[in-house]
N, C-alpha and C. Protein backbone atom coordinates (compact mmCIF):
# COMPACT_ATOMS: atom_id res chain seq x y z
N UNK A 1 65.46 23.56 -74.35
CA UNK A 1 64.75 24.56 -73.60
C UNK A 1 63.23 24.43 -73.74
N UNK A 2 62.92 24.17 -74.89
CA UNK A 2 61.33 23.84 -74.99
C UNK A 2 60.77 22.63 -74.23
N UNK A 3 61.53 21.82 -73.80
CA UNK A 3 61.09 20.50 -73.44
C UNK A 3 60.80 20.74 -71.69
N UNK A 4 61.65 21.63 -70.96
CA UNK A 4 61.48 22.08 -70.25
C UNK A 4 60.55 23.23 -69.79
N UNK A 5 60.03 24.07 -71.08
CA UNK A 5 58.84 25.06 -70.95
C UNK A 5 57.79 24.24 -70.50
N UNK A 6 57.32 23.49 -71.28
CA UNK A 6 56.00 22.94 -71.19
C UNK A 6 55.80 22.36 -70.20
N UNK A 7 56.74 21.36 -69.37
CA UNK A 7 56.28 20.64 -68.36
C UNK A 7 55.80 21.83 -66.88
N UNK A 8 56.97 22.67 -67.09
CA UNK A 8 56.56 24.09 -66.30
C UNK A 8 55.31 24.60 -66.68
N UNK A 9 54.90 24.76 -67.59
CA UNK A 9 53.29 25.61 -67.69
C UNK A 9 52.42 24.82 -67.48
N UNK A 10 52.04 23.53 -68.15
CA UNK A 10 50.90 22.35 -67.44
C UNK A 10 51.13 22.38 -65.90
N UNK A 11 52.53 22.05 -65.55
CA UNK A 11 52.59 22.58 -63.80
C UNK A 11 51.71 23.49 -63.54
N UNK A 12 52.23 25.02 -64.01
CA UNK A 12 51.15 26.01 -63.56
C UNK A 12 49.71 26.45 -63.48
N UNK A 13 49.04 25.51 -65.25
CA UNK A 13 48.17 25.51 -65.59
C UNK A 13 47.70 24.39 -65.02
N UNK A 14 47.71 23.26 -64.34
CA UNK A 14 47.37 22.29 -63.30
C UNK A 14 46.82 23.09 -61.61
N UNK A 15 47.62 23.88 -61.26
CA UNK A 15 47.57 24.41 -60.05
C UNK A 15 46.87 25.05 -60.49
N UNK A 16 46.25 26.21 -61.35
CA UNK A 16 45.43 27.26 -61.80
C UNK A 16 44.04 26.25 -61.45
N UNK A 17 44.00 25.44 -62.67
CA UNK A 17 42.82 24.79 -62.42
C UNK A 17 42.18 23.93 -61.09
N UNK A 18 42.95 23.33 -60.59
CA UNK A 18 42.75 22.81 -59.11
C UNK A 18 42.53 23.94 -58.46
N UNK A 19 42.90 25.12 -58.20
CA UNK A 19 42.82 26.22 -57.34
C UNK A 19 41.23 26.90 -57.82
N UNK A 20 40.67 26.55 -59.16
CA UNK A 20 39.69 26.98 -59.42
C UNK A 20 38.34 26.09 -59.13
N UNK A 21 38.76 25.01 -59.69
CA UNK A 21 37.68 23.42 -59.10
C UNK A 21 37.41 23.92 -57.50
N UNK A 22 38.49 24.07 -56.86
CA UNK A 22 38.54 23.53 -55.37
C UNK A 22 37.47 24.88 -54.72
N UNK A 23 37.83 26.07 -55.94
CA UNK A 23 37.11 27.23 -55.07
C UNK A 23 35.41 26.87 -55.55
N UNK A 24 35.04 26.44 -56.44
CA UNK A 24 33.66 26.55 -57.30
C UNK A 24 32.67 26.01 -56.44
N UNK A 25 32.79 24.97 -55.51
CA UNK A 25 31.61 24.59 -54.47
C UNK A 25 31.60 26.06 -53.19
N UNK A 26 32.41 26.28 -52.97
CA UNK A 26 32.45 27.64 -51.80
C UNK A 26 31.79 28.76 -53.25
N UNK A 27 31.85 29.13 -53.93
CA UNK A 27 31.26 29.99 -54.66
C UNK A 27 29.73 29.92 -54.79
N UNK A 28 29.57 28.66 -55.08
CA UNK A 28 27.91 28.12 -55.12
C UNK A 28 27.19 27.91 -54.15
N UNK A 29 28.50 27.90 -52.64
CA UNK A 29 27.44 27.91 -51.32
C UNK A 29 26.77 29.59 -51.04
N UNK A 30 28.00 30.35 -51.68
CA UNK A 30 27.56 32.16 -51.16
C UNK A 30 26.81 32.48 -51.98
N UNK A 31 26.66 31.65 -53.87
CA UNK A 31 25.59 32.56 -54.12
C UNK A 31 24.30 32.52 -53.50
N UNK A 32 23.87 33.96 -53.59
CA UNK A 32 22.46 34.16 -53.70
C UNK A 32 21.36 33.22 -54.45
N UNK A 33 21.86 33.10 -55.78
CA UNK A 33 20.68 32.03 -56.72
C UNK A 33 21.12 30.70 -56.53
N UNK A 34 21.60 30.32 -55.72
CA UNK A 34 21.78 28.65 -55.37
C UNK A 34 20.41 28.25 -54.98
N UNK A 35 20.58 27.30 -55.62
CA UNK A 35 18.64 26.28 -55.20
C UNK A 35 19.31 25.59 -53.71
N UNK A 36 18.80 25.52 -53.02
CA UNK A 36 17.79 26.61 -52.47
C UNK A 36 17.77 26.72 -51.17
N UNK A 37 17.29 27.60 -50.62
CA UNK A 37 17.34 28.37 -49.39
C UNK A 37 16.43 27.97 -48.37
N UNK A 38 16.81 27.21 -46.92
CA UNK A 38 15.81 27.21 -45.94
C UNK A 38 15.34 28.50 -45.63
N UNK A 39 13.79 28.90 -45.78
CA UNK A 39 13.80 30.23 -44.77
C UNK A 39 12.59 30.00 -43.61
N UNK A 40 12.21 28.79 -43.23
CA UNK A 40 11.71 28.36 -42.15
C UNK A 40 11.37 26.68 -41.90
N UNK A 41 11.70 26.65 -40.26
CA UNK A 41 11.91 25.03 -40.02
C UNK A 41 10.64 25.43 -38.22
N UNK A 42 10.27 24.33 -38.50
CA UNK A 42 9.34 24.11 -37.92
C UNK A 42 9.39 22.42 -37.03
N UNK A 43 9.86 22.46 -35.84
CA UNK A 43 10.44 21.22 -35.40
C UNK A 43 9.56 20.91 -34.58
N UNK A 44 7.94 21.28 -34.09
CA UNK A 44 7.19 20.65 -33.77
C UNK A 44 6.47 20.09 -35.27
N UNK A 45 6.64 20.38 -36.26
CA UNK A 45 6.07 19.61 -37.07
C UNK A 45 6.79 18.82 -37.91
N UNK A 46 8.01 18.89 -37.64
CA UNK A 46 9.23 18.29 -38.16
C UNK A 46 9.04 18.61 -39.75
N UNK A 47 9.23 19.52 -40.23
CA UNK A 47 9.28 20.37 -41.30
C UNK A 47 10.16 21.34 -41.37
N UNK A 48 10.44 21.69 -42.92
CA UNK A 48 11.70 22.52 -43.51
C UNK A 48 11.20 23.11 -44.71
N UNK A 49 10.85 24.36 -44.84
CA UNK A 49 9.95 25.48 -45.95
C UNK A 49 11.46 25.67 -47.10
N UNK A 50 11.89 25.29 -48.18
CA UNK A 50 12.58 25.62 -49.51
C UNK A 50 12.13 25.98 -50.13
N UNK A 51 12.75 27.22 -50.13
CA UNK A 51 12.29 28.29 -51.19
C UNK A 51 13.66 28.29 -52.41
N UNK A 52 13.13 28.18 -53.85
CA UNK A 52 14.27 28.65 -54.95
C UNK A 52 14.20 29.75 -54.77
N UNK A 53 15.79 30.45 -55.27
CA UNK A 53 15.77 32.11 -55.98
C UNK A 53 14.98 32.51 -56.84
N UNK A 54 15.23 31.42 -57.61
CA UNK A 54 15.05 31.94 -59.04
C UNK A 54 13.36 32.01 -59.61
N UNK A 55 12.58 31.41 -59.27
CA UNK A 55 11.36 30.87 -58.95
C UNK A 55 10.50 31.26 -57.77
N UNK A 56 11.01 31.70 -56.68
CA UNK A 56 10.82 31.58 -55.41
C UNK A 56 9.56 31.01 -55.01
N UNK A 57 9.38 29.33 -56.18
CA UNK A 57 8.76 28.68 -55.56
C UNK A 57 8.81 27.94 -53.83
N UNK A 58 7.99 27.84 -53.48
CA UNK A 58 8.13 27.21 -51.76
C UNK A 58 8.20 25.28 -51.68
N UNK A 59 8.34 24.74 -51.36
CA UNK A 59 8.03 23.55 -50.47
C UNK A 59 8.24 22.73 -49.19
N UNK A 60 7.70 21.93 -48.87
CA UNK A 60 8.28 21.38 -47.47
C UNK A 60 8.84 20.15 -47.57
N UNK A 61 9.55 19.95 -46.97
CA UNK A 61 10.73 18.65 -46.63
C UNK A 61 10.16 18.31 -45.03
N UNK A 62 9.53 16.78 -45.49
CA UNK A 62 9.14 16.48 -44.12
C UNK A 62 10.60 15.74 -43.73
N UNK A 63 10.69 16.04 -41.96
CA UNK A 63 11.99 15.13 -41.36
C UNK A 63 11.43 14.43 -40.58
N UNK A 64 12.52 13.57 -40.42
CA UNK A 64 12.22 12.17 -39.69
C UNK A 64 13.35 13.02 -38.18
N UNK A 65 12.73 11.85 -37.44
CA UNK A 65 13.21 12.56 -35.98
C UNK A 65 14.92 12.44 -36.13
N UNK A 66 15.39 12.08 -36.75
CA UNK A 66 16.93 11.95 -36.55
C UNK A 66 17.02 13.50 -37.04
N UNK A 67 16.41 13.80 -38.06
CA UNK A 67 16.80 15.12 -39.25
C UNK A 67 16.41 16.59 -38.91
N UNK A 68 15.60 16.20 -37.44
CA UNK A 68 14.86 17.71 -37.07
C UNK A 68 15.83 18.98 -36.95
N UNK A 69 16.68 18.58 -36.52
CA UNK A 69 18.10 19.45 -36.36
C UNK A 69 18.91 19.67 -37.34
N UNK A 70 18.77 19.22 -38.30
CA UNK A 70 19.47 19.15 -39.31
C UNK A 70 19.76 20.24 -39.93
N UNK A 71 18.83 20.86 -40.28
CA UNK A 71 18.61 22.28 -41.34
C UNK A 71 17.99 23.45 -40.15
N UNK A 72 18.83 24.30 -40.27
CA UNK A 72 18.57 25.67 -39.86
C UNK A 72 18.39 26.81 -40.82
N UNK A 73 17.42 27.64 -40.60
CA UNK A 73 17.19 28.93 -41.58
C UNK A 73 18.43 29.70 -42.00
N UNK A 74 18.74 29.70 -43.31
CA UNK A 74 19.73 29.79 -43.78
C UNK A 74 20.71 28.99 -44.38
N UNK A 75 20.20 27.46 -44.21
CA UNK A 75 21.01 26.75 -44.82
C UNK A 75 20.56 26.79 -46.54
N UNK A 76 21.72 25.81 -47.09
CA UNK A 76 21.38 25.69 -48.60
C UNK A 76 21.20 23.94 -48.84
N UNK A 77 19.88 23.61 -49.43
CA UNK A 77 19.73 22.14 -49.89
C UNK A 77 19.56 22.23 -51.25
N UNK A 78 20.09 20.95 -51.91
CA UNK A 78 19.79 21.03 -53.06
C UNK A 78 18.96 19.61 -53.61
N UNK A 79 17.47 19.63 -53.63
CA UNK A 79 17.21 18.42 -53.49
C UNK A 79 17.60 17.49 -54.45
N UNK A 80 18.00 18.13 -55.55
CA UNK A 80 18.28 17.23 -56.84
C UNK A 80 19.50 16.44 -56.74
N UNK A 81 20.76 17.36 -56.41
CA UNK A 81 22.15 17.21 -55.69
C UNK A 81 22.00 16.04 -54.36
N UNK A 82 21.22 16.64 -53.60
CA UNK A 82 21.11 15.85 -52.18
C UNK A 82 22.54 16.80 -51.04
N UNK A 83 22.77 17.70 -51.55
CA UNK A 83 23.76 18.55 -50.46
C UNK A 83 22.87 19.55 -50.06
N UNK A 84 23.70 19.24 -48.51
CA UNK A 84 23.32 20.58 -47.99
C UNK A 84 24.54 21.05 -47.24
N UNK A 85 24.21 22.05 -47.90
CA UNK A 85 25.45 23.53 -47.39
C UNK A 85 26.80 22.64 -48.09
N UNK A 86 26.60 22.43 -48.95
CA UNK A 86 28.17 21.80 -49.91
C UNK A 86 28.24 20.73 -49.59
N UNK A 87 27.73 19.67 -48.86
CA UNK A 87 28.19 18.17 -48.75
C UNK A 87 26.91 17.28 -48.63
N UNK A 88 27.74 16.81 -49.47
CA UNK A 88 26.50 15.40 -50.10
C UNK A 88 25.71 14.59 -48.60
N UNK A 89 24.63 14.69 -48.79
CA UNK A 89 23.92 13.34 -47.30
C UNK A 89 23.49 12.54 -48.10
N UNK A 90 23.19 11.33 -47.57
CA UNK A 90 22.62 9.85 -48.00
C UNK A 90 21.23 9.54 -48.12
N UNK A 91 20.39 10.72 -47.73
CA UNK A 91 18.85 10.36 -47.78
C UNK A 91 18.59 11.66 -48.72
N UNK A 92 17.24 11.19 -48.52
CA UNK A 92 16.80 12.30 -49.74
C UNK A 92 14.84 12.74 -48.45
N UNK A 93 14.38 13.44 -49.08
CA UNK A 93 13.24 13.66 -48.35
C UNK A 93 12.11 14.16 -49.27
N UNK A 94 11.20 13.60 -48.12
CA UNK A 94 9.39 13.97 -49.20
C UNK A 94 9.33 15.18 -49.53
N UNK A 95 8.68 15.73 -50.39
CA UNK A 95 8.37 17.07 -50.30
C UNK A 95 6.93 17.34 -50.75
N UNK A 96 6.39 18.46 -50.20
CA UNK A 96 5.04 18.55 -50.83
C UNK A 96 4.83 19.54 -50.57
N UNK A 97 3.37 20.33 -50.52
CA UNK A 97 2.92 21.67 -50.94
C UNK A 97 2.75 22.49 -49.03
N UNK A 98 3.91 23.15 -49.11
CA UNK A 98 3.29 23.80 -47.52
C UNK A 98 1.60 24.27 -47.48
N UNK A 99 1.83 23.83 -45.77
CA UNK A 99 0.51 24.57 -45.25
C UNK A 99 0.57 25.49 -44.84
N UNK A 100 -0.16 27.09 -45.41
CA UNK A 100 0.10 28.29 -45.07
C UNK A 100 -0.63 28.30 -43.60
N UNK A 101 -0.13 29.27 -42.58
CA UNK A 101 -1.32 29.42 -41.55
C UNK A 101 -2.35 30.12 -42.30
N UNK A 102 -3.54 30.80 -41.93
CA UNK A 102 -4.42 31.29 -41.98
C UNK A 102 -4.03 32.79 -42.64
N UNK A 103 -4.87 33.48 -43.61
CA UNK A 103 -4.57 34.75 -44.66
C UNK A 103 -4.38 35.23 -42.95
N UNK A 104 -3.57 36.42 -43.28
CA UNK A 104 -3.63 37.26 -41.93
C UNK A 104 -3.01 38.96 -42.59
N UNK A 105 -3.56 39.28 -43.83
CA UNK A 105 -3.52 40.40 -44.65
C UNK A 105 -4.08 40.21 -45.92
N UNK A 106 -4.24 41.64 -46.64
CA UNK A 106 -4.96 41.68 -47.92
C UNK A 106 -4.38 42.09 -48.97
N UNK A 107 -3.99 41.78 -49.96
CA UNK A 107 -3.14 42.53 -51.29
C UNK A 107 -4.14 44.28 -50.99
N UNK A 108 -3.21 45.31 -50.76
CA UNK A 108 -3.51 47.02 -51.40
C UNK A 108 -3.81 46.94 -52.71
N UNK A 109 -2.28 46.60 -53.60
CA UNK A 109 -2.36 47.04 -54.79
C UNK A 109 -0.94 46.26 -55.36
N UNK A 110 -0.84 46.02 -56.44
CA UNK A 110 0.15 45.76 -57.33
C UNK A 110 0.58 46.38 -58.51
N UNK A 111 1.83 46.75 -58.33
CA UNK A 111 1.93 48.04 -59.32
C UNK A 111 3.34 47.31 -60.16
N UNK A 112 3.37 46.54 -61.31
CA UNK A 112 4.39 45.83 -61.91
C UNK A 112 5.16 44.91 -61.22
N UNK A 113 5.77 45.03 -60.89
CA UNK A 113 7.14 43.91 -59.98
C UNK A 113 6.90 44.33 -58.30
N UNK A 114 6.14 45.04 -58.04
CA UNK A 114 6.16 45.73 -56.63
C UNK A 114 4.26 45.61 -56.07
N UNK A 115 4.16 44.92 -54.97
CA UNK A 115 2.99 45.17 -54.21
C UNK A 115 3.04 45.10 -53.21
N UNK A 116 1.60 45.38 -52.58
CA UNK A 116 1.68 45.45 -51.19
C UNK A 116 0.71 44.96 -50.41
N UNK A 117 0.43 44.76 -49.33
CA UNK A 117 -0.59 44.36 -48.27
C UNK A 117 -0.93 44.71 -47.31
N UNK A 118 -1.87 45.03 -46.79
CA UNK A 118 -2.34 45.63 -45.40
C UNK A 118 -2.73 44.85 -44.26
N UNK A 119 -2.12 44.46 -43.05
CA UNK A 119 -1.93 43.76 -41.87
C UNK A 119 -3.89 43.57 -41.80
N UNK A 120 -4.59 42.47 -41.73
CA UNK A 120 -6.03 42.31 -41.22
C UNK A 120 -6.58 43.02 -40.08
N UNK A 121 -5.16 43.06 -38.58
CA UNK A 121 -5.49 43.23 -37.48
C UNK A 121 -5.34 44.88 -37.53
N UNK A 122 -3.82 45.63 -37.91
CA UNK A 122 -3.66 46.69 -37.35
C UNK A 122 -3.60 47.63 -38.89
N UNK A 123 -2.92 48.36 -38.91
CA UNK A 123 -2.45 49.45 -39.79
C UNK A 123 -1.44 49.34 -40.54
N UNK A 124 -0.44 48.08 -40.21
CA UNK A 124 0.81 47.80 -40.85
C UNK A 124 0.62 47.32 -42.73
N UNK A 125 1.77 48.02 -43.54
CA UNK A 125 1.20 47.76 -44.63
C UNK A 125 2.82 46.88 -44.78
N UNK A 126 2.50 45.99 -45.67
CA UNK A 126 3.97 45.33 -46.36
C UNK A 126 4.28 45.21 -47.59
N UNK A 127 5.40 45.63 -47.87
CA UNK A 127 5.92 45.54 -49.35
C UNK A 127 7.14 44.70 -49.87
N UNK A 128 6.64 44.53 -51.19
CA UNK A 128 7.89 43.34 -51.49
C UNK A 128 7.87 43.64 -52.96
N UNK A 129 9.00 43.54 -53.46
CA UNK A 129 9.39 43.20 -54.97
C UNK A 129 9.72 42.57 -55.58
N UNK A 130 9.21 41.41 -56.98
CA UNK A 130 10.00 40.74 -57.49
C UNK A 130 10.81 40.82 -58.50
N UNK A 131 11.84 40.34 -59.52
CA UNK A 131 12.64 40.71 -60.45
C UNK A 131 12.17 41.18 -61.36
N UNK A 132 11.13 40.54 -61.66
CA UNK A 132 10.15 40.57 -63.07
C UNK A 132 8.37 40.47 -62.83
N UNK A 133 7.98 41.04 -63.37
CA UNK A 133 6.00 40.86 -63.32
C UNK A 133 5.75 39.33 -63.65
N UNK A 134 5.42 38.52 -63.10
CA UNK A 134 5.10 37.31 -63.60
C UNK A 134 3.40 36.98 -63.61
N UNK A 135 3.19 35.93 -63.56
CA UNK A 135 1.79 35.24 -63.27
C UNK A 135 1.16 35.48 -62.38
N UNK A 136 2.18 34.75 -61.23
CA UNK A 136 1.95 35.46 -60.12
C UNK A 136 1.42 36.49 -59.69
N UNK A 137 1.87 37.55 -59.80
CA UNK A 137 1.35 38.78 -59.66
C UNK A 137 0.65 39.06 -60.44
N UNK A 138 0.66 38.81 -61.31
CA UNK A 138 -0.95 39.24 -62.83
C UNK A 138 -1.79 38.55 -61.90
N UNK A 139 -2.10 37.64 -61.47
CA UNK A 139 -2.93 36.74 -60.81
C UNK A 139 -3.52 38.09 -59.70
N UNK A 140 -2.57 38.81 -58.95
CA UNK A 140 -3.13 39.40 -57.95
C UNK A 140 -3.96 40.73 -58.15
N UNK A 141 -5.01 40.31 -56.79
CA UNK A 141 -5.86 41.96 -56.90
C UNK A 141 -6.19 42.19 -55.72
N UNK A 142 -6.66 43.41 -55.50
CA UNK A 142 -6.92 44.23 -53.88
C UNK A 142 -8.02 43.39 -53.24
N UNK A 143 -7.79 43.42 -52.13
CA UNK A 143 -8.73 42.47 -51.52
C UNK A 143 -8.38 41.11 -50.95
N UNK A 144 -7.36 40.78 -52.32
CA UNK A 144 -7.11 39.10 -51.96
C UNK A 144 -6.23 38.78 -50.69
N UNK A 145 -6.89 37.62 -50.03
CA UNK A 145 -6.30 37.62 -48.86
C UNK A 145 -5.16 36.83 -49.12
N UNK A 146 -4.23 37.13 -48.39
CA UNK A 146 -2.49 36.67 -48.22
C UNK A 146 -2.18 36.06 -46.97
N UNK A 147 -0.57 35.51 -46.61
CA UNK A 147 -0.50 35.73 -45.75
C UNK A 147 1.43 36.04 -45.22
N UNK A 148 1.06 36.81 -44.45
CA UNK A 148 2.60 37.67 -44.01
C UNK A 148 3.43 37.05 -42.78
N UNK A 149 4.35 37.25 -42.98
CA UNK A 149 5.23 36.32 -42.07
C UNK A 149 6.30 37.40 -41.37
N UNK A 150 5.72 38.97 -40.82
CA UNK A 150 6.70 39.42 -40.44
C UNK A 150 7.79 39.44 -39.71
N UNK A 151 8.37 38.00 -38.56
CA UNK A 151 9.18 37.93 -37.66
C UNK A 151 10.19 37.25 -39.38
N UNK A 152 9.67 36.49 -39.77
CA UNK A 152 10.98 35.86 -40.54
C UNK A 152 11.07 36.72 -42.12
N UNK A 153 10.09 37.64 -41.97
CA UNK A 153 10.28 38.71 -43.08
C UNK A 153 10.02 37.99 -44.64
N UNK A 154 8.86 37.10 -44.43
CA UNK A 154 8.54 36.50 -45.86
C UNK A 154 6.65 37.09 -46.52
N UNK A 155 6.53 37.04 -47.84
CA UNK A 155 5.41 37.48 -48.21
C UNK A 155 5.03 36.59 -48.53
N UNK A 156 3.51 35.40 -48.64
CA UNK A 156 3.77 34.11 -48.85
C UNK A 156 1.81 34.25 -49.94
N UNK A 157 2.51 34.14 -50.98
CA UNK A 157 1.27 33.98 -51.82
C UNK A 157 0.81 32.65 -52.38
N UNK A 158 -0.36 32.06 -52.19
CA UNK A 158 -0.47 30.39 -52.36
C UNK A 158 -1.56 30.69 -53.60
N UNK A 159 -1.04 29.40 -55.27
CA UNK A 159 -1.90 29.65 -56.00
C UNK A 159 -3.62 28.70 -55.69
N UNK A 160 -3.91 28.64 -56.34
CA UNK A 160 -4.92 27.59 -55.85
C UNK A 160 -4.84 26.81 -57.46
N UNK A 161 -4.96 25.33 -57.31
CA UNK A 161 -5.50 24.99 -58.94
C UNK A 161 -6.78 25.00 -59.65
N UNK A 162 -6.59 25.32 -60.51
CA UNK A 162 -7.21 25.82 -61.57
C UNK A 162 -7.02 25.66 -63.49
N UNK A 163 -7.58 24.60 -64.06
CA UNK A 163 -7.14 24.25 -65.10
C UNK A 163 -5.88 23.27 -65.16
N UNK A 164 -4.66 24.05 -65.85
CA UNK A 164 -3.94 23.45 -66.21
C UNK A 164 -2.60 23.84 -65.08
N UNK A 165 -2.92 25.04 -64.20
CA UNK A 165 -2.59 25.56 -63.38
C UNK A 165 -2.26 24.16 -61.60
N UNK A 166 -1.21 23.92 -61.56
CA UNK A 166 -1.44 23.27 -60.43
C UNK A 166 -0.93 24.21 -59.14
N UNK A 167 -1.29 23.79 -57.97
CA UNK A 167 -1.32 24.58 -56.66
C UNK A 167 0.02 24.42 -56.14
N UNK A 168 0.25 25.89 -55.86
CA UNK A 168 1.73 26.33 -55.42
C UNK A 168 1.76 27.44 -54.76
N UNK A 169 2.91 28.05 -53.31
CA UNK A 169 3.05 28.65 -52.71
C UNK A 169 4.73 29.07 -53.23
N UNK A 170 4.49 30.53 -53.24
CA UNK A 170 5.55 31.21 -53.40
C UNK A 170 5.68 32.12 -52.90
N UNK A 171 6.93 32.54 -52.10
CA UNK A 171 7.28 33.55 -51.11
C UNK A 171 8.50 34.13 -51.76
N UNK A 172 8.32 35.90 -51.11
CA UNK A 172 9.02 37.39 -51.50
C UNK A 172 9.45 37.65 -50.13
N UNK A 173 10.47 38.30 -50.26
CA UNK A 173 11.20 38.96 -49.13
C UNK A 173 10.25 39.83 -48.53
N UNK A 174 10.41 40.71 -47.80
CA UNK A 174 9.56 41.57 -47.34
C UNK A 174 10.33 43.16 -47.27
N UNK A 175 10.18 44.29 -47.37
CA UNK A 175 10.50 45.54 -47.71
C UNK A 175 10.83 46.04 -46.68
């Protein structure tokens, strides 16, 4: 009777685990903190804006004309991996420091994990929060010009370098 238990439970415990492997890439496409998130593509310049969660550092992925289509807002790339949206591709791509358009708002105020900005042109103010107070935001003060991305709902703060500090753009949801 024992000789017969065991081959039955590795059975079961075989299917358990395959049923768990097989689910773990669909799990890592829905999370939220999966590296990382298109949240703008730009196909007259044949460009793709990746933003991490976790970091919500920014960069761009220049494409070559085959790739312009490739990535839509909302997809998931992982440049390290080389997948996007769960399956491996064969190239890999440049990346480098986006070009913001032009400030087109001003930091109000920053109050811990939460600030805000006031539209240059009209009255509109925007708010965004991050998980934690970082650099980033210690970095910020009233006045400083930003720039806002309200159709795709991004807050896009660019550092400048400085010291040991190198230059980086990082974008917040918008409120």
């Amino acid at each position: 009777m024992r000789i017969v238990g065991r081959p039955r439970n590795l059975l079961v415990l075989s299917v358990l685990v395959s049923a768990f492997l097989a689910a773990a890439p669909a799990r890592a496409f829905d999370d939220p903190k999966a590296c990382c998130k298109i949240i703008r593509v730009n196909l007259e310049k044949s460009t793709a804006w990746l933003r991490n969660p976790r970091t919500a550092v920014v960069v761009e992925l220049r494409l070559d004309a085959a790739d312009r289509e490739l990535f839509k807002v909302g997809d998931l790339y992982n440049p390290e991996t080389g997948e996007h949206n769960g399956e491996k591709l064969d190239r890999s791509f440049t990346m480098s420091l986006p070009r913001l358009d032009p400030p087109n708002a001003t930091i109000l105020r920053v109050r811990g994990h939460e600030f805000a900005a006031k539209d240059n042109v009209g009255d509109q103010v925007y708010r965004s929060r991050t998980l934690r107070f970082d650099n980033v935001l210690s970095g910020l003060r009233p006045g400083q010009p930003v720039y806002v991305d309200p159709e795709a709902g991004w807050f896009y703060i660019e550092i400048k370098a400085h010291g040991s500090v190198k230059p980086s753009v990082w974008a917040y949801k918008l409120e």
